[in-house]
N, C-alpha and C. Protein backbone atom coordinates (compact mmCIF):
# COMPACT_ATOMS: atom_id res chain seq x y z
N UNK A 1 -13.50 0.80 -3.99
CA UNK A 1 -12.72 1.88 -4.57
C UNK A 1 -11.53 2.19 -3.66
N UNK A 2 -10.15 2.34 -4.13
CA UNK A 2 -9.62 2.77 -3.37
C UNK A 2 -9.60 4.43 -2.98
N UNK A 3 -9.20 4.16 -1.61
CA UNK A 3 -8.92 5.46 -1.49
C UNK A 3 -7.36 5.82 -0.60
N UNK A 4 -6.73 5.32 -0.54
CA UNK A 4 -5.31 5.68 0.41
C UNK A 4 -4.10 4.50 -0.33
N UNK A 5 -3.09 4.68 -0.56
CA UNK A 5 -2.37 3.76 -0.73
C UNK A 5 -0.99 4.20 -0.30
N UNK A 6 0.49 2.94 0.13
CA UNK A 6 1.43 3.09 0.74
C UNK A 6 2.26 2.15 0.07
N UNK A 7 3.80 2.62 0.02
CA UNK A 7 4.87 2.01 -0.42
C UNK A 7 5.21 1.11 1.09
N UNK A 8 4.97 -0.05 1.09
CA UNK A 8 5.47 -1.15 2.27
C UNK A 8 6.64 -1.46 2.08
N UNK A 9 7.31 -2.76 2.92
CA UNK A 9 8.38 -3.66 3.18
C UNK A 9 7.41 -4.62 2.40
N UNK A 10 7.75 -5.48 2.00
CA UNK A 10 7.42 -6.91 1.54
C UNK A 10 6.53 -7.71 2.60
N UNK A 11 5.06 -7.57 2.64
CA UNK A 11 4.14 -8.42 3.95
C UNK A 11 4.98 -9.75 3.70
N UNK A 12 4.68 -10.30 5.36
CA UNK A 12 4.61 -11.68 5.40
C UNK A 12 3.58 -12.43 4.38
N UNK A 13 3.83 -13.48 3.76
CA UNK A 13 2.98 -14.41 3.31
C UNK A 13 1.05 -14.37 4.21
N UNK A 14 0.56 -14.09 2.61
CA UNK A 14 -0.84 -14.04 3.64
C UNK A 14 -1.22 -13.60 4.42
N UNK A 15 -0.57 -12.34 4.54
CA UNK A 15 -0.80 -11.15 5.51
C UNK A 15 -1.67 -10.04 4.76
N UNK A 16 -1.71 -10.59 3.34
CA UNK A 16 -2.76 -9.24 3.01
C UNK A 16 -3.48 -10.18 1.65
N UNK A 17 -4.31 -9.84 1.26
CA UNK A 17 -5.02 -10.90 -0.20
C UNK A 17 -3.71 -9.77 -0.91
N UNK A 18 -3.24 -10.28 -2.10
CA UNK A 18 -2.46 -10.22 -2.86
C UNK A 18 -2.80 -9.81 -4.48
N UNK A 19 -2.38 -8.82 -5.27
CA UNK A 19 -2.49 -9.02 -6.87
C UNK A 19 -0.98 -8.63 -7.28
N UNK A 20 -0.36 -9.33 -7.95
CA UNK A 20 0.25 -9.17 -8.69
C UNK A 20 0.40 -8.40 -9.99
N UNK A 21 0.98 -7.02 -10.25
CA UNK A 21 0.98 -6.19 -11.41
C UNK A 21 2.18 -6.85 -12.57
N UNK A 22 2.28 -6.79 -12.94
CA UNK A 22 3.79 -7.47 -13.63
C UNK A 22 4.00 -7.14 -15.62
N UNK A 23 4.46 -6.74 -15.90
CA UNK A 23 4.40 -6.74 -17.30
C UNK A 23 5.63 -7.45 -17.57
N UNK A 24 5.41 -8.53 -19.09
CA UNK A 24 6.81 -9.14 -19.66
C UNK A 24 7.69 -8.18 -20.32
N UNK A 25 8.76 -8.50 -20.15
CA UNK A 25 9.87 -7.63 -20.92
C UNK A 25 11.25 -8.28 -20.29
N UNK A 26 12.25 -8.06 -21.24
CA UNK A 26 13.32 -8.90 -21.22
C UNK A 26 14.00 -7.74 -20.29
N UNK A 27 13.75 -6.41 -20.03
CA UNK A 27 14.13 -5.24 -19.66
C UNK A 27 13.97 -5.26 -18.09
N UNK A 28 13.18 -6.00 -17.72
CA UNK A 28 13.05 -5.78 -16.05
C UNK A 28 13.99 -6.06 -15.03
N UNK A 29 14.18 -5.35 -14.24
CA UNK A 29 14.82 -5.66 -13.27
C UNK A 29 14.30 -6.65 -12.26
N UNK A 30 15.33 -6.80 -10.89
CA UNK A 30 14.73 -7.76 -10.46
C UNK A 30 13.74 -7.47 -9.08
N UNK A 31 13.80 -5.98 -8.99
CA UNK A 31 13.41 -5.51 -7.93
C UNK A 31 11.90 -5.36 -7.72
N UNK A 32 11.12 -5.40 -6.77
CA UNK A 32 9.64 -5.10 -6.63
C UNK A 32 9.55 -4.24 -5.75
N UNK A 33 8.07 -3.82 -5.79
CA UNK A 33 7.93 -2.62 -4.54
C UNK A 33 6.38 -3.22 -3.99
N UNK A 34 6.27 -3.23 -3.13
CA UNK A 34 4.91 -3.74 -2.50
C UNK A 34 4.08 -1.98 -1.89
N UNK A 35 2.61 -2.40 -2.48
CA UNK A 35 1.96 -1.37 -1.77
C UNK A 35 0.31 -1.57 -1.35
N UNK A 36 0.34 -1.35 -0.22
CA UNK A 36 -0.57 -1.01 0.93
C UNK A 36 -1.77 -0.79 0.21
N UNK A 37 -2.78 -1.17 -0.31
CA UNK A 37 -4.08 -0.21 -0.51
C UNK A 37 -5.34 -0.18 0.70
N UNK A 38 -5.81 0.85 0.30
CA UNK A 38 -7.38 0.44 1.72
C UNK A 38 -8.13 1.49 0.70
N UNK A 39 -9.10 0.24 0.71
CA UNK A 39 -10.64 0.51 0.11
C UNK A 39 -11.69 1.45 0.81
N UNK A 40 -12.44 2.02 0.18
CA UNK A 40 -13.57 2.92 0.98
C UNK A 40 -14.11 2.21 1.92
N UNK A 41 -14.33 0.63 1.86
CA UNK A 41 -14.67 -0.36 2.88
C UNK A 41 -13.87 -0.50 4.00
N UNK A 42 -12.80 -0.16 3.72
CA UNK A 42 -11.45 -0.12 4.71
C UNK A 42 -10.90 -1.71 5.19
N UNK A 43 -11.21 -2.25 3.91
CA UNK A 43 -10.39 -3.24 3.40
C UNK A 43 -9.09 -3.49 3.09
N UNK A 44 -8.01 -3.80 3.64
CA UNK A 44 -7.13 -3.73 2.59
C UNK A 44 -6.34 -4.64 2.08
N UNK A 45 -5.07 -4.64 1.14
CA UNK A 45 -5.00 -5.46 -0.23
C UNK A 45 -3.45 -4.94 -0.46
N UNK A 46 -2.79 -5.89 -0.80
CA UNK A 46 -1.37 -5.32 -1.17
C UNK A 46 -1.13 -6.07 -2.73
N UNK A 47 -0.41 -4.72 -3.42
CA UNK A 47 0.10 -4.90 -4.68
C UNK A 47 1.25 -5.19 -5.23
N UNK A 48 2.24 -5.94 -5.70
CA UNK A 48 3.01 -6.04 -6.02
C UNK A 48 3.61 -5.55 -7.50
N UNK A 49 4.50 -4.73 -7.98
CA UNK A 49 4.59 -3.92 -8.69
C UNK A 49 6.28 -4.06 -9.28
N UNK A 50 6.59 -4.20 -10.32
CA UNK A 50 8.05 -4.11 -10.56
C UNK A 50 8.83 -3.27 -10.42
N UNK A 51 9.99 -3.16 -10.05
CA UNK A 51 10.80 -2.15 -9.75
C UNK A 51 10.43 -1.46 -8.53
N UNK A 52 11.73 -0.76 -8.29
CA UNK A 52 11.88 0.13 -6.95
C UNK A 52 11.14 0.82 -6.98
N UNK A 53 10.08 1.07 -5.50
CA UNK A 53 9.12 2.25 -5.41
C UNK A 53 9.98 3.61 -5.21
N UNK A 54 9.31 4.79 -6.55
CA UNK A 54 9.58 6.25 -6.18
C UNK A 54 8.66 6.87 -5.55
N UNK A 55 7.12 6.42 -6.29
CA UNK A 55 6.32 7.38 -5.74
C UNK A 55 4.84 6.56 -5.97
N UNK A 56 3.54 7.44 -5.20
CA UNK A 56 2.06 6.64 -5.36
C UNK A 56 1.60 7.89 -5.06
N UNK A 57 0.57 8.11 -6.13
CA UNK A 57 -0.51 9.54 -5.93
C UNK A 57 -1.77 8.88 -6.46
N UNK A 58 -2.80 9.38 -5.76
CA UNK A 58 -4.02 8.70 -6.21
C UNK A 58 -5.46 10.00 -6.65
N UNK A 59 -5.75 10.05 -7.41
CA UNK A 59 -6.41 11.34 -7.51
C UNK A 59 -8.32 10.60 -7.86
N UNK A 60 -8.73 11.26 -7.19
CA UNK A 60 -10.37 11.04 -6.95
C UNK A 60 -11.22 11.89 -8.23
N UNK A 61 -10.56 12.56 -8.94
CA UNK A 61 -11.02 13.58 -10.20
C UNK A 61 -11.00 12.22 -11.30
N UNK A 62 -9.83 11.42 -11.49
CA UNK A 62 -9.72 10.41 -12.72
C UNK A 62 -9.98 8.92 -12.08
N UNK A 63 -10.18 8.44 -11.01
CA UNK A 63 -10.57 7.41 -10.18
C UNK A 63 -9.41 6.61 -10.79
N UNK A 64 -8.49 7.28 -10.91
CA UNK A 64 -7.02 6.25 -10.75
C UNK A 64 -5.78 6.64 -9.85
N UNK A 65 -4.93 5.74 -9.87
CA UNK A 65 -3.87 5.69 -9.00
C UNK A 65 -2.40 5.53 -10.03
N UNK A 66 -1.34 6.38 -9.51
CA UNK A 66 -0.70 6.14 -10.05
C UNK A 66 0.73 5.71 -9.72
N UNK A 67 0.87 4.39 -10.23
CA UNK A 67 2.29 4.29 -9.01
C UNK A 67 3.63 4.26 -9.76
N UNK A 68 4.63 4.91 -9.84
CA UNK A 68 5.73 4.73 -9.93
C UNK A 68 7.18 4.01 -9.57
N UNK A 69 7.39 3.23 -10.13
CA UNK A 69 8.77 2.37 -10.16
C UNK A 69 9.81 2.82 -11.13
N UNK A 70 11.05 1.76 -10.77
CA UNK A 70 12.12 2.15 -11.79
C UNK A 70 11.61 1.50 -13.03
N UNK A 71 10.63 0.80 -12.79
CA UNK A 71 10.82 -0.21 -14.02
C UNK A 71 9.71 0.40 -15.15
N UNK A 72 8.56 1.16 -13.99
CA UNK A 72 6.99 0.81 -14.86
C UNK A 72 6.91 2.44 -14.09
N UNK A 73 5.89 3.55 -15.05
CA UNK A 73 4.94 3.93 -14.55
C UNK A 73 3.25 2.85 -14.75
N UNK A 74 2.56 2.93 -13.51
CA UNK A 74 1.59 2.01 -13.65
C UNK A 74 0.38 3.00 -13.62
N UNK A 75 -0.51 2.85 -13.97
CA UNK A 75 -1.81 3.52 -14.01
C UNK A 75 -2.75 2.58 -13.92
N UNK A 76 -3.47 2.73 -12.62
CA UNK A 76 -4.37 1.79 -12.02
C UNK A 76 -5.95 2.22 -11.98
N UNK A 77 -6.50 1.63 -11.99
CA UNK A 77 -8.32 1.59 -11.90
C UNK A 77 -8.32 1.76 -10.49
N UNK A 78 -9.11 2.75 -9.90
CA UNK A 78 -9.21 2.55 -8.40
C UNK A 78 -10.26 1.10 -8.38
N UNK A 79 -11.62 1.91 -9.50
CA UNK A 79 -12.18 0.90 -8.77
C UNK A 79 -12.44 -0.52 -9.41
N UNK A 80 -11.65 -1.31 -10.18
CA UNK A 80 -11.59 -2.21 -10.71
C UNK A 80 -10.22 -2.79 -10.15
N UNK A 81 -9.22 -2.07 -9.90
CA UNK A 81 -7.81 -2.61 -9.85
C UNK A 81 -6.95 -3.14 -10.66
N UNK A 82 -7.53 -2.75 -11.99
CA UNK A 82 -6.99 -3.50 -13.48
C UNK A 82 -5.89 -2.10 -14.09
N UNK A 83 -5.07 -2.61 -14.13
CA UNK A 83 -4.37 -1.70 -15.38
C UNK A 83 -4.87 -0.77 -16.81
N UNK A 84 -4.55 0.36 -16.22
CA UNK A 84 -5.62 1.15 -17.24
C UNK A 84 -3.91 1.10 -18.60
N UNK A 85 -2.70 1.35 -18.20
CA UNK A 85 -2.24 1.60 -19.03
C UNK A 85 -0.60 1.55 -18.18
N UNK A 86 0.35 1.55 -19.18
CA UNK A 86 1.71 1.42 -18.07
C UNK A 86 2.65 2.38 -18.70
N UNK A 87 3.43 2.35 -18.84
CA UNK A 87 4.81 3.04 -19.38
C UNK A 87 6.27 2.46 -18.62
N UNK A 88 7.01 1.68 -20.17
CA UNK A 88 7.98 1.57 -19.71
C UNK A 88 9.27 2.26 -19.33
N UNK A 89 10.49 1.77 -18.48
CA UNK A 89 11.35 2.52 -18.23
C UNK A 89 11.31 3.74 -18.23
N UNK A 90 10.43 4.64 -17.38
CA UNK A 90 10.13 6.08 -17.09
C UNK A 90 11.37 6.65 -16.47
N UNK A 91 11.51 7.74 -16.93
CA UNK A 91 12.50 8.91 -16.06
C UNK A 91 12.21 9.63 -15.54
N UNK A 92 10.81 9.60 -15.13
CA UNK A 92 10.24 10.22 -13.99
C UNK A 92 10.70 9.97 -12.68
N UNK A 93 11.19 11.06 -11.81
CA UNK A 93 11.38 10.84 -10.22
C UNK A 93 10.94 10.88 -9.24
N UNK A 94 9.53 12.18 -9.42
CA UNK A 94 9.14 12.42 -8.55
C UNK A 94 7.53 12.20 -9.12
N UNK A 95 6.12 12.41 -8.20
CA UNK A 95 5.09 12.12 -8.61
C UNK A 95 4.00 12.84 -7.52
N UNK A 96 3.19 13.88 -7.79
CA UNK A 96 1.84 13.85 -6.68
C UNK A 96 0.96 14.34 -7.21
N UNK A 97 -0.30 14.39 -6.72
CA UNK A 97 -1.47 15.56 -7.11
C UNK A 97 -2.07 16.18 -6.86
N UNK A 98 -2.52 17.10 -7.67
CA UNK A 98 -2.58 18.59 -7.03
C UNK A 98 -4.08 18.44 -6.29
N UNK A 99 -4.60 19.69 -5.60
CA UNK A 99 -5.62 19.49 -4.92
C UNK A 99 -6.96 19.02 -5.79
N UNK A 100 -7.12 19.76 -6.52
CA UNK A 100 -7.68 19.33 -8.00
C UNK A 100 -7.74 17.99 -8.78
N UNK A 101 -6.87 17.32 -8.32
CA UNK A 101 -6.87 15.64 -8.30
C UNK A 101 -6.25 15.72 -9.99
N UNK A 102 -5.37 16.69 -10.00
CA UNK A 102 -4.69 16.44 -11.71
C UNK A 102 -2.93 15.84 -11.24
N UNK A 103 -2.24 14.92 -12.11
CA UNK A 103 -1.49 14.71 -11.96
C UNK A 103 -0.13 15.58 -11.91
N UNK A 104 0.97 15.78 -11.42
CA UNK A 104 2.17 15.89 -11.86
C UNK A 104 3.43 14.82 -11.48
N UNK A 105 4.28 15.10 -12.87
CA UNK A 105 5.52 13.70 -13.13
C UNK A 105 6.38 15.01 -13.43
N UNK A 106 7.76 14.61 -12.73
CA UNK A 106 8.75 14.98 -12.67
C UNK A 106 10.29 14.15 -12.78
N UNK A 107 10.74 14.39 -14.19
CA UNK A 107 12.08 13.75 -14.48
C UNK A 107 12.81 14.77 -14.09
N UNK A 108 13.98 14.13 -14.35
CA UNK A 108 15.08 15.24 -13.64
C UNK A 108 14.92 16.21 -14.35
N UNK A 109 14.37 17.30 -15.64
CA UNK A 109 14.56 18.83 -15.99
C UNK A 109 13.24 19.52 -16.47
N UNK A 110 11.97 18.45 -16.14
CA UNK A 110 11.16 19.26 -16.41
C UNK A 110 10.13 18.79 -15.77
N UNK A 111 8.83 19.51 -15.82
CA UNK A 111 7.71 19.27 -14.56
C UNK A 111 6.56 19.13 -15.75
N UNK A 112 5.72 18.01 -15.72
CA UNK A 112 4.42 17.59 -16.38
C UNK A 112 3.17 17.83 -15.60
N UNK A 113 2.37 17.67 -16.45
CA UNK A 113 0.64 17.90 -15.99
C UNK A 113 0.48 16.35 -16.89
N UNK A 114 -0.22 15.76 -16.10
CA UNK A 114 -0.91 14.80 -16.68
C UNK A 114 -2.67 14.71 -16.56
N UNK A 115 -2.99 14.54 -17.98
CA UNK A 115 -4.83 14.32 -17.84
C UNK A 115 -5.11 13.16 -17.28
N UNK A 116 -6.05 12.60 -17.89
CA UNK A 116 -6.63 10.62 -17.83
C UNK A 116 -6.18 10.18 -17.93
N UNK A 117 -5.07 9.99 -19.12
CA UNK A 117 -4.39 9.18 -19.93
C UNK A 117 -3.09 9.74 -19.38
N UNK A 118 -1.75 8.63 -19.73
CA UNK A 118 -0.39 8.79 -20.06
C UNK A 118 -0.15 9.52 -21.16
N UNK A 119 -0.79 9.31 -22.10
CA UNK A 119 -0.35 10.08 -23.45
C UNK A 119 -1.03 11.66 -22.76
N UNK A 120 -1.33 11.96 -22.76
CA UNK A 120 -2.63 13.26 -21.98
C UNK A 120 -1.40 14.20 -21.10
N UNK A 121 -0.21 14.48 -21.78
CA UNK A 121 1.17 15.04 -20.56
C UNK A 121 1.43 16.38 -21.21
N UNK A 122 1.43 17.71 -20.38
CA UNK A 122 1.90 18.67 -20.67
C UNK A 122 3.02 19.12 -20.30
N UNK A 123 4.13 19.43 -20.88
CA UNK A 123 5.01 19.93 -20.02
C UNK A 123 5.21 21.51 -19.48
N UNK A 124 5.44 21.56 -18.15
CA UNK A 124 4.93 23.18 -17.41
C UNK A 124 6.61 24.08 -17.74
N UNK A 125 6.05 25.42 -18.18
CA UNK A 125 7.21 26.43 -18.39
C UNK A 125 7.94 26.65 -16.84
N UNK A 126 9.39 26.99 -16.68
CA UNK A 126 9.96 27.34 -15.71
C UNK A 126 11.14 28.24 -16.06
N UNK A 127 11.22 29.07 -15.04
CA UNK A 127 11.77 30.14 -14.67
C UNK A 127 12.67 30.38 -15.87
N UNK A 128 13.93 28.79 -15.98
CA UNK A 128 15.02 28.37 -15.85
C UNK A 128 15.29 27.42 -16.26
N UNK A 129 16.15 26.56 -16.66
CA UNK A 129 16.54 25.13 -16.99
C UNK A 129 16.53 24.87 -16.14
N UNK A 130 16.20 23.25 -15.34
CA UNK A 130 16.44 23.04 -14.21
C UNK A 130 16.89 21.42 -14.39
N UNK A 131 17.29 21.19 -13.35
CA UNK A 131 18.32 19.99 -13.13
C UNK A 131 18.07 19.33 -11.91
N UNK A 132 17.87 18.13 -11.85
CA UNK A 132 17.51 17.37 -10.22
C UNK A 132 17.03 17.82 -9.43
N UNK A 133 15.13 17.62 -10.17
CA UNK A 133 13.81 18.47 -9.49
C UNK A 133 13.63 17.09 -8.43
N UNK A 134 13.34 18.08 -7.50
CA UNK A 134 13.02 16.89 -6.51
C UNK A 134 11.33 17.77 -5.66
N UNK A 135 10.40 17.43 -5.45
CA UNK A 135 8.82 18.09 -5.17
C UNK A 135 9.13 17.36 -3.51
N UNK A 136 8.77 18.35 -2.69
CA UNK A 136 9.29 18.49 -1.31
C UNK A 136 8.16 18.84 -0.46
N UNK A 137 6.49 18.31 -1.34
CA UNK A 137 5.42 18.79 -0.48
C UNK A 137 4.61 19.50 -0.87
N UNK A 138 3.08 19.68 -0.80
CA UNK A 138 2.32 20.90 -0.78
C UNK A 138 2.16 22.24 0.36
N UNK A 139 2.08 23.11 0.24
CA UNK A 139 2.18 23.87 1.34
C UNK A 139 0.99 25.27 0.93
N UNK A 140 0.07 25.46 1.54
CA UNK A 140 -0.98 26.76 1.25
C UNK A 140 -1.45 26.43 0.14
N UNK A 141 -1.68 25.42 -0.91
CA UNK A 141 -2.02 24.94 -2.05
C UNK A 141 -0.65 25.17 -3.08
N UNK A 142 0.45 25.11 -2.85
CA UNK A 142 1.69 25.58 -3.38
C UNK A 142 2.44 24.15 -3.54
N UNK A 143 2.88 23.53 -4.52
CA UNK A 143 3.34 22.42 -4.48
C UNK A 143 4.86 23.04 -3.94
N UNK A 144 6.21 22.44 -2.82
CA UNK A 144 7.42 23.17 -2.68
C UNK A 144 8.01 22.48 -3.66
N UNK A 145 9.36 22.71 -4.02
CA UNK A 145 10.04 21.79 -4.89
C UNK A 145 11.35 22.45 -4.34
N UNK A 146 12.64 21.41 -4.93
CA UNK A 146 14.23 21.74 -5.23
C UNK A 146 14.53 21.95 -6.53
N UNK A 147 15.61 22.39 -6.63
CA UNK A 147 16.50 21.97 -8.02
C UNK A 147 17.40 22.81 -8.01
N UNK A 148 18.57 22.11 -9.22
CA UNK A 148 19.75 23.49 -9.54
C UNK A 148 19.20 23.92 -10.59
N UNK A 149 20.04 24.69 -10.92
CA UNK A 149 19.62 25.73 -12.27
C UNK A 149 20.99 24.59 -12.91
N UNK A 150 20.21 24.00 -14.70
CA UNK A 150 21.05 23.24 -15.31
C UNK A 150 22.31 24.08 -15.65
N UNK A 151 23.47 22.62 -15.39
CA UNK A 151 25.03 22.67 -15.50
C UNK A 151 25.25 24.21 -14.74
N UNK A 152 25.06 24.08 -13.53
CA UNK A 152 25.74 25.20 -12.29
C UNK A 152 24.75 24.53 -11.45
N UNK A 153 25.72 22.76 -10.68
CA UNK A 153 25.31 22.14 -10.06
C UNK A 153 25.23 23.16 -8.29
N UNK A 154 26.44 24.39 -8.29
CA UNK A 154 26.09 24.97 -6.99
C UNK A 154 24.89 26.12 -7.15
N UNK A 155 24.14 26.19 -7.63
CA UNK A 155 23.24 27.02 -7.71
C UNK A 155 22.13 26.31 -7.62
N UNK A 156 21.87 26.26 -6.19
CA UNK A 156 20.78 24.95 -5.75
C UNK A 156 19.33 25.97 -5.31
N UNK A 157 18.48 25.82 -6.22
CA UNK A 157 17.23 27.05 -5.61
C UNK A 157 15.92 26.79 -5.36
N UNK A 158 15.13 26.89 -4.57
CA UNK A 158 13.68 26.63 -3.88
C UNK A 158 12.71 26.97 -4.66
N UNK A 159 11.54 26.86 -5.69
CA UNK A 159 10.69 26.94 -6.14
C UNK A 159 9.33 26.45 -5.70
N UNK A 160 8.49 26.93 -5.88
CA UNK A 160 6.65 26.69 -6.00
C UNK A 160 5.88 26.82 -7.30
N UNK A 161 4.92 26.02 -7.37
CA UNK A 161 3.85 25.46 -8.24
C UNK A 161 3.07 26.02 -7.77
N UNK A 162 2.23 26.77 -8.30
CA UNK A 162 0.62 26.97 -7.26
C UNK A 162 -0.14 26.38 -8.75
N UNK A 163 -1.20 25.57 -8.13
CA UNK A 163 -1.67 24.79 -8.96
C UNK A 163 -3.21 25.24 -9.42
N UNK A 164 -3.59 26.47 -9.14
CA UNK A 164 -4.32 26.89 -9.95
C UNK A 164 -3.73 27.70 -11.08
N UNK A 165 -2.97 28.33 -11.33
CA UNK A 165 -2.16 28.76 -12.00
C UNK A 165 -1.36 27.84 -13.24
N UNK A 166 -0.36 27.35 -12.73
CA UNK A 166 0.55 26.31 -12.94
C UNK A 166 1.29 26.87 -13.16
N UNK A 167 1.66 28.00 -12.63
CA UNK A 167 3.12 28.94 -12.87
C UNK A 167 4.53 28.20 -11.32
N UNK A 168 5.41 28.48 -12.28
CA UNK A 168 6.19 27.89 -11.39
C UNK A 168 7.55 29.37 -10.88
N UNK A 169 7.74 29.88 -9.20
CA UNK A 169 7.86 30.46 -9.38
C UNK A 169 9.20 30.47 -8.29
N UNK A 170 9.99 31.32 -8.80
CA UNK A 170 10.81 31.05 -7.65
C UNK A 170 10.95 31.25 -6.08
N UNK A 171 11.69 30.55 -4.98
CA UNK A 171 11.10 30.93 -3.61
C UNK A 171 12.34 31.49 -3.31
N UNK A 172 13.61 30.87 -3.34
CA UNK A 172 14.91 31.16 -2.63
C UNK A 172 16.02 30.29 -3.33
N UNK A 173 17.14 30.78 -3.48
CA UNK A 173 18.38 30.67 -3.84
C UNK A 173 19.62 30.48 -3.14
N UNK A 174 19.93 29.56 -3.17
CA UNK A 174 21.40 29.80 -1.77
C UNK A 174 22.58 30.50 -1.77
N UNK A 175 22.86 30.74 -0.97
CA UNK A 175 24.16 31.92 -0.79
C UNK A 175 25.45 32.02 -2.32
N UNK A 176 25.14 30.66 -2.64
CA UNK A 176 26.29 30.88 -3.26
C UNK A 176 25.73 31.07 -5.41
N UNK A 177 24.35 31.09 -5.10
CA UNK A 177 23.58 31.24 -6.30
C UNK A 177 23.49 32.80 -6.52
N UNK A 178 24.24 33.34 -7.43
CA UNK A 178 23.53 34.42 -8.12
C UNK A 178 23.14 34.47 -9.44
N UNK A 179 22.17 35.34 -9.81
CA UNK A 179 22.08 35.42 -11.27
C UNK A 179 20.92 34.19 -12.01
């Protein structure tokens, strides 16, 4: 089963046993992202995955992993390592999970809950319109986040998630944000 995984550099040849993720499509780019896994055995295993790595959250509640590229969201079996399900060309940017082992996906203007499944996506109410969310960490069980408030790119303001809740709330605003 896994339990830890990492966005790498490209191993040397035979530096790690190898699986290849890959889906056909005339749509792919040419880029890959390699990632690190280690097993409860503390084994580990590198994945190869299409497209540029954004993000990898692995939650122990759905015994999957979920890794994000430009190309693919991937949804992995911890403990099989098989593809539970993918999604192409995602506009998701950001990706983690909460202590609770539930997902959240973040495109640039709105913040999701994800169940088991990909289809399984809620989208969470906020303050505000928001514009180039970027998730900056958990902190006291508080997910931090960025963003502007949409079209008033200088109104750049600090928000939190507390994830029992799922209220999203504001933290701070910069000098030149009012209103």
């Amino acid at each position: 089963m896994i339990i830890k995984a990492e966005i790498i550099d490209q191993p040397y040849s035979g530096e790690y046993k190898e699986k290849i993720y890959d889906i056909t499509s005339t749509w792919n780019s040419q880029n890959w992202t390699w990632v690190k896994f280690l097993n409860e055995d503390f084994t580990e295993w590198c994945g190869e995955f299409r497209g540029l790595g954004r993000g990898i959250a692995i939650s122990k509640k759905y015994n999957q992993v979920l890794i994000l590229t430009s190309d693919y969201l991937f949804q992995i079996n911890c403990i099989n390592f098989e593809i539970i399900d993918y999604e192409c060309q995602p506009q998701y940017q950001n990706l983690t999970v909460t202590p609770l082992g539930d997902f959240l996906l973040a495109d640039y203007y709105d913040i999701y809950l994800l169940g088991a499944s990909l289809d399984d996506r809620t989208p969470l109410a906020s303050p505000f319109n928001m514009d180039m969310i970027t998730f900056r960490g958990w902190s006291n069980n508080k997910l931090q986040l960025t963003c502007d408030k949409f079209l008033n790119l200088d109104k750049h303001v600090e928000l939190q998630l507390d994830f029992e809740t799922l209220e999203i709330s504001l933290k701070k605003q910069n000098r030149n944000s009012e209103g």
